[in-house]
N, C-alpha and C. Protein backbone atom coordinates (compact mmCIF):
# COMPACT_ATOMS: atom_id res chain seq x y z
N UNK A 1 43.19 27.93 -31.72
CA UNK A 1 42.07 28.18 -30.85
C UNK A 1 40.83 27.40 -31.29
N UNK A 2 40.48 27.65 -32.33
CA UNK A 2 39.19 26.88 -32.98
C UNK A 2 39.59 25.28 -32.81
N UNK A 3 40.65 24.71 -32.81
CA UNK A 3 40.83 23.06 -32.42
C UNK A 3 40.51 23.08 -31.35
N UNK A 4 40.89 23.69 -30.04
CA UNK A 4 40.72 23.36 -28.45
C UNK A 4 39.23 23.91 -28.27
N UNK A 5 38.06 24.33 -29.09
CA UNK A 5 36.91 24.66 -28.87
C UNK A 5 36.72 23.43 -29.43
N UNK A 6 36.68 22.97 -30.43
CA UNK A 6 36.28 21.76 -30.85
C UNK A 6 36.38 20.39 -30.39
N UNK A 7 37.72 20.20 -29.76
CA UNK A 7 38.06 19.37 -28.95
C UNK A 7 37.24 19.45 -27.97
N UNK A 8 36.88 20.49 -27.38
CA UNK A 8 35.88 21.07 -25.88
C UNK A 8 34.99 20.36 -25.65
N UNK A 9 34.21 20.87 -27.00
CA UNK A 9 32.78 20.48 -27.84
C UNK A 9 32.95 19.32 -27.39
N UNK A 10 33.60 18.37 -28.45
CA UNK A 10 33.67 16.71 -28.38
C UNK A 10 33.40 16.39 -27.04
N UNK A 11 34.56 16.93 -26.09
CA UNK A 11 34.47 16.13 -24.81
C UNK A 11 33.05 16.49 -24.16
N UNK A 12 32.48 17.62 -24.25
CA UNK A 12 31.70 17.84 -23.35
C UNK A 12 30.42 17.20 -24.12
N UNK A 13 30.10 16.98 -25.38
CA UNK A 13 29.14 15.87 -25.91
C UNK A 13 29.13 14.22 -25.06
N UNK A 14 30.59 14.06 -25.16
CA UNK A 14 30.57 12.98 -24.62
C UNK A 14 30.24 12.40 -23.43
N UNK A 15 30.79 13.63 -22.38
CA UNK A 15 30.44 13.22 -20.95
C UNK A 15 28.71 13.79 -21.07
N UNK A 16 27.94 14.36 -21.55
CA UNK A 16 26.60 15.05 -21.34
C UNK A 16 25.93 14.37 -21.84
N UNK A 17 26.31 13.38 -22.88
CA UNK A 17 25.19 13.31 -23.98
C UNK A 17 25.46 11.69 -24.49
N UNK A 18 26.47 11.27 -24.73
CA UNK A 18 27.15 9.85 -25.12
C UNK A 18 27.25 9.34 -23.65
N UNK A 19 27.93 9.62 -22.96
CA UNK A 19 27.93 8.41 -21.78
C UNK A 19 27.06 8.53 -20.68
N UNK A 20 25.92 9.15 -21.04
CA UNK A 20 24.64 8.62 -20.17
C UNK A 20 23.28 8.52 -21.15
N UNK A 21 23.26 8.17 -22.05
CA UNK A 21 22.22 8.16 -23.07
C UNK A 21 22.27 6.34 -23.90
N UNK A 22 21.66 5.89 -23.48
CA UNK A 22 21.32 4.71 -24.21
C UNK A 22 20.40 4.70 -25.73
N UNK A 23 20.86 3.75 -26.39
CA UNK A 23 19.93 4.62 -28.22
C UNK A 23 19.29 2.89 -27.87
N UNK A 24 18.42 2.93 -29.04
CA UNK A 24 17.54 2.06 -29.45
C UNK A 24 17.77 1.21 -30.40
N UNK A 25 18.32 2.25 -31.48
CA UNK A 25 18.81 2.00 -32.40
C UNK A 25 19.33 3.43 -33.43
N UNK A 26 19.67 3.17 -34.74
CA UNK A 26 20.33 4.22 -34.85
C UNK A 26 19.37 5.78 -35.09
N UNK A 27 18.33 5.19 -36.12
CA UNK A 27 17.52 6.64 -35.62
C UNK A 27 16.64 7.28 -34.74
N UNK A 28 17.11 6.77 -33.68
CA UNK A 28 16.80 6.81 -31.82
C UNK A 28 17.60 8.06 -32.27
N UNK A 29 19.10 7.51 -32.13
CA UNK A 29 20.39 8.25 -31.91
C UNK A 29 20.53 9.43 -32.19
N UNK A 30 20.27 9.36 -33.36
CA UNK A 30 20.14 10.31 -34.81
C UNK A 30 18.59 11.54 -34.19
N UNK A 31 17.52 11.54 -33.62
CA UNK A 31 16.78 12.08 -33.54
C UNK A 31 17.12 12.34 -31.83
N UNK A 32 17.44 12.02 -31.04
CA UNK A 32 18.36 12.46 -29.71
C UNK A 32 19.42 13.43 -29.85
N UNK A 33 20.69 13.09 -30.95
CA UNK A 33 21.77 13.71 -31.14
C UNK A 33 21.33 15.45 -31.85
N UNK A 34 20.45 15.33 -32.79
CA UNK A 34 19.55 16.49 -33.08
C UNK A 34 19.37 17.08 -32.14
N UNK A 35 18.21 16.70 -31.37
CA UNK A 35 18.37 17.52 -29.76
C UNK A 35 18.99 17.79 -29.32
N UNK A 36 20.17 17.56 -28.84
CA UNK A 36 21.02 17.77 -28.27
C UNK A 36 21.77 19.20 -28.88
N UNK A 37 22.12 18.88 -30.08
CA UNK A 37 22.93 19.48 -30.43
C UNK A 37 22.35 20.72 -30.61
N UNK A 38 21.04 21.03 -30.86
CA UNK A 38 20.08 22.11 -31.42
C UNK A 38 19.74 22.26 -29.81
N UNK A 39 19.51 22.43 -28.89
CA UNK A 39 20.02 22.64 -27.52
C UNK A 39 21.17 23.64 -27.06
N UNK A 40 22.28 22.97 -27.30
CA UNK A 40 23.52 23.18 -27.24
C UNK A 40 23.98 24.57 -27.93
N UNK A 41 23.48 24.60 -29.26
CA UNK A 41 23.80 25.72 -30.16
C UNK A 41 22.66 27.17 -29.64
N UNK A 42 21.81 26.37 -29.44
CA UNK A 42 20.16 28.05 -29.40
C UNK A 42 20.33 28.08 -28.00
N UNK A 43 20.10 27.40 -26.90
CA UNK A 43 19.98 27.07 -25.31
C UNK A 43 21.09 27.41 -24.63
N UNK A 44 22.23 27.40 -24.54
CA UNK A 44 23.42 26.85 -23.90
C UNK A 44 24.29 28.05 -24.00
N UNK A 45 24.48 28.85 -23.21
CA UNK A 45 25.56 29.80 -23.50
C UNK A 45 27.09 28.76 -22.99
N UNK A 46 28.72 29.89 -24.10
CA UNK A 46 29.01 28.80 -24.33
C UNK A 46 30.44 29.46 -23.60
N UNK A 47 31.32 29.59 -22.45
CA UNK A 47 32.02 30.28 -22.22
C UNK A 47 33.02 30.74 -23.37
N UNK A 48 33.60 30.10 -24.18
CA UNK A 48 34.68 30.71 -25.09
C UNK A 48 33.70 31.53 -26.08
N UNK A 49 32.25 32.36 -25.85
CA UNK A 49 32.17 32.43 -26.97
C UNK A 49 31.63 33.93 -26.27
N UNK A 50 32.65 34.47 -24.94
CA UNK A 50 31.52 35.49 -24.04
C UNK A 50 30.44 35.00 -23.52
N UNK A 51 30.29 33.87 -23.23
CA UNK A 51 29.09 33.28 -22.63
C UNK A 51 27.42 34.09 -23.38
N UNK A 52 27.99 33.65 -24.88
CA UNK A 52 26.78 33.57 -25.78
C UNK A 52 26.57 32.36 -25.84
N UNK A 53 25.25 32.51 -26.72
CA UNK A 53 24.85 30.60 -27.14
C UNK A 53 25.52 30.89 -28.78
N UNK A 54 26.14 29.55 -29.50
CA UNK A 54 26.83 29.88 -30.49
C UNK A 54 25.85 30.80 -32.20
N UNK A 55 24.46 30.12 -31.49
CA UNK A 55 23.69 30.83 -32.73
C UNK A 55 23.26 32.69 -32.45
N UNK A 56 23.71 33.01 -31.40
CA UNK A 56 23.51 34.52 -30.61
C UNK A 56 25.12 35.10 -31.17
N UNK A 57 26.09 34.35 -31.28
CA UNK A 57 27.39 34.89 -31.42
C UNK A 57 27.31 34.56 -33.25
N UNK A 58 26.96 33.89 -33.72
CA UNK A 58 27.12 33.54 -34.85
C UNK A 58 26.07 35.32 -35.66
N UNK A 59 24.66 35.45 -35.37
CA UNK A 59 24.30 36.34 -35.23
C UNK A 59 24.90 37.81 -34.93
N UNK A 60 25.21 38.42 -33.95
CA UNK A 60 26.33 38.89 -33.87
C UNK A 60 27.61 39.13 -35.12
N UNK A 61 27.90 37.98 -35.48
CA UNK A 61 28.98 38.34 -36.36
C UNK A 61 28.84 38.87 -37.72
N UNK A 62 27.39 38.13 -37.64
CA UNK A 62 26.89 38.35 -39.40
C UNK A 62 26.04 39.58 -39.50
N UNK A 63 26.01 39.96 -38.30
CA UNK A 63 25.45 41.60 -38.16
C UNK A 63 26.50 42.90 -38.43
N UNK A 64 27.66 42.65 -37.19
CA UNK A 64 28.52 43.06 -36.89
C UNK A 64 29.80 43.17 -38.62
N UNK A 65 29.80 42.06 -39.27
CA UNK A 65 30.55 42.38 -40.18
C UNK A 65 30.07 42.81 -41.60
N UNK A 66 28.61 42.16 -41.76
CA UNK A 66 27.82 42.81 -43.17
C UNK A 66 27.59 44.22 -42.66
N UNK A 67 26.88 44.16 -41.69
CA UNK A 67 26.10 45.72 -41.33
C UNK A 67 25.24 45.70 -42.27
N UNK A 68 24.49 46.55 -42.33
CA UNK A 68 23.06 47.28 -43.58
C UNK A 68 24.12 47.54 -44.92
N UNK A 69 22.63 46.88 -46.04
CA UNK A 69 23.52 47.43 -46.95
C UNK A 69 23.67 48.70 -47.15
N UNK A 70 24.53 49.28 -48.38
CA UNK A 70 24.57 50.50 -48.59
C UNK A 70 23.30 50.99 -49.47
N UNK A 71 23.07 52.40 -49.49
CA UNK A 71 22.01 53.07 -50.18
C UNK A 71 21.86 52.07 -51.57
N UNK A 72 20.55 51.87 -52.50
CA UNK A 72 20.32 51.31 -53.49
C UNK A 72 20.71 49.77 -53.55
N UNK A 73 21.59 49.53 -52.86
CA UNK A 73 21.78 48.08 -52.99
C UNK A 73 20.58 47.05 -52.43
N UNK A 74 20.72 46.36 -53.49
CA UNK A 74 19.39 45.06 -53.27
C UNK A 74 20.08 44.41 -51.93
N UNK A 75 18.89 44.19 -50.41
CA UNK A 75 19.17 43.38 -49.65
C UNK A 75 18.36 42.43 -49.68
N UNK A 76 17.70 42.34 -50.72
CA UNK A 76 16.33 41.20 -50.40
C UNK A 76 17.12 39.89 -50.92
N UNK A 77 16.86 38.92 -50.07
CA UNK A 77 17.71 37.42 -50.40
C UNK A 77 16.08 36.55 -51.47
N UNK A 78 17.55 35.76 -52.58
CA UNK A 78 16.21 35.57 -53.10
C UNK A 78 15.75 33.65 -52.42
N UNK A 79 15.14 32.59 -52.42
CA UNK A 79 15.18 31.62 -52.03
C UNK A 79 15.95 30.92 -53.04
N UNK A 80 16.94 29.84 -52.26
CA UNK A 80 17.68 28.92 -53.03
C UNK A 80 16.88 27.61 -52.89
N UNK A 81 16.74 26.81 -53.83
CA UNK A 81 16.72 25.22 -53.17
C UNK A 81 17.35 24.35 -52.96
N UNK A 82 16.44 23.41 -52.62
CA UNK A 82 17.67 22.23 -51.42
C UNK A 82 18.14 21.49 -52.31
N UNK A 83 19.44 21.17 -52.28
CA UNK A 83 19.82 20.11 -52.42
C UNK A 83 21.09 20.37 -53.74
């Protein structure tokens, strides 16, 4: 299942986003393809996903399977850094 969503993905990048989009050069591309994709994920409900957007279902899951912690347990996240 997760291949034929992905496959989906691909195609439907391509016809939406690759074959009507001309770049400049590559970090044209690169700052377009961002859009797009950050679009796609927050904007876009997605049919295989219940016609959520994937960051609403992704949400959802990480709700749905952590839940609250239990009594006394630390939930405070601490910051990591990049890189």
């Amino acid at each position: 299942m997760a291949r034929g969503f992905v496959e989906n993905s691909n195609g439907r990048m391509r016809d939406e986003f690759l074959n009507v989009t001309l770049f400049r050069n590559p970090a044209h591309a690169r700052a377009l393809l961002a859009a797009w994709v950050t679009d796609d994920n927050t904007a876009r409900p997605h049919s295989a996903l219940g016609y959520q957007t994937p960051a609403g279902f992704g949400l959802h899951l990480t709700t749905a399977i952590a839940g609250p912690a239990p009594i006394r347990v630390n939930d405070h996240r601490a910051p990591v850094a990049a890189g």
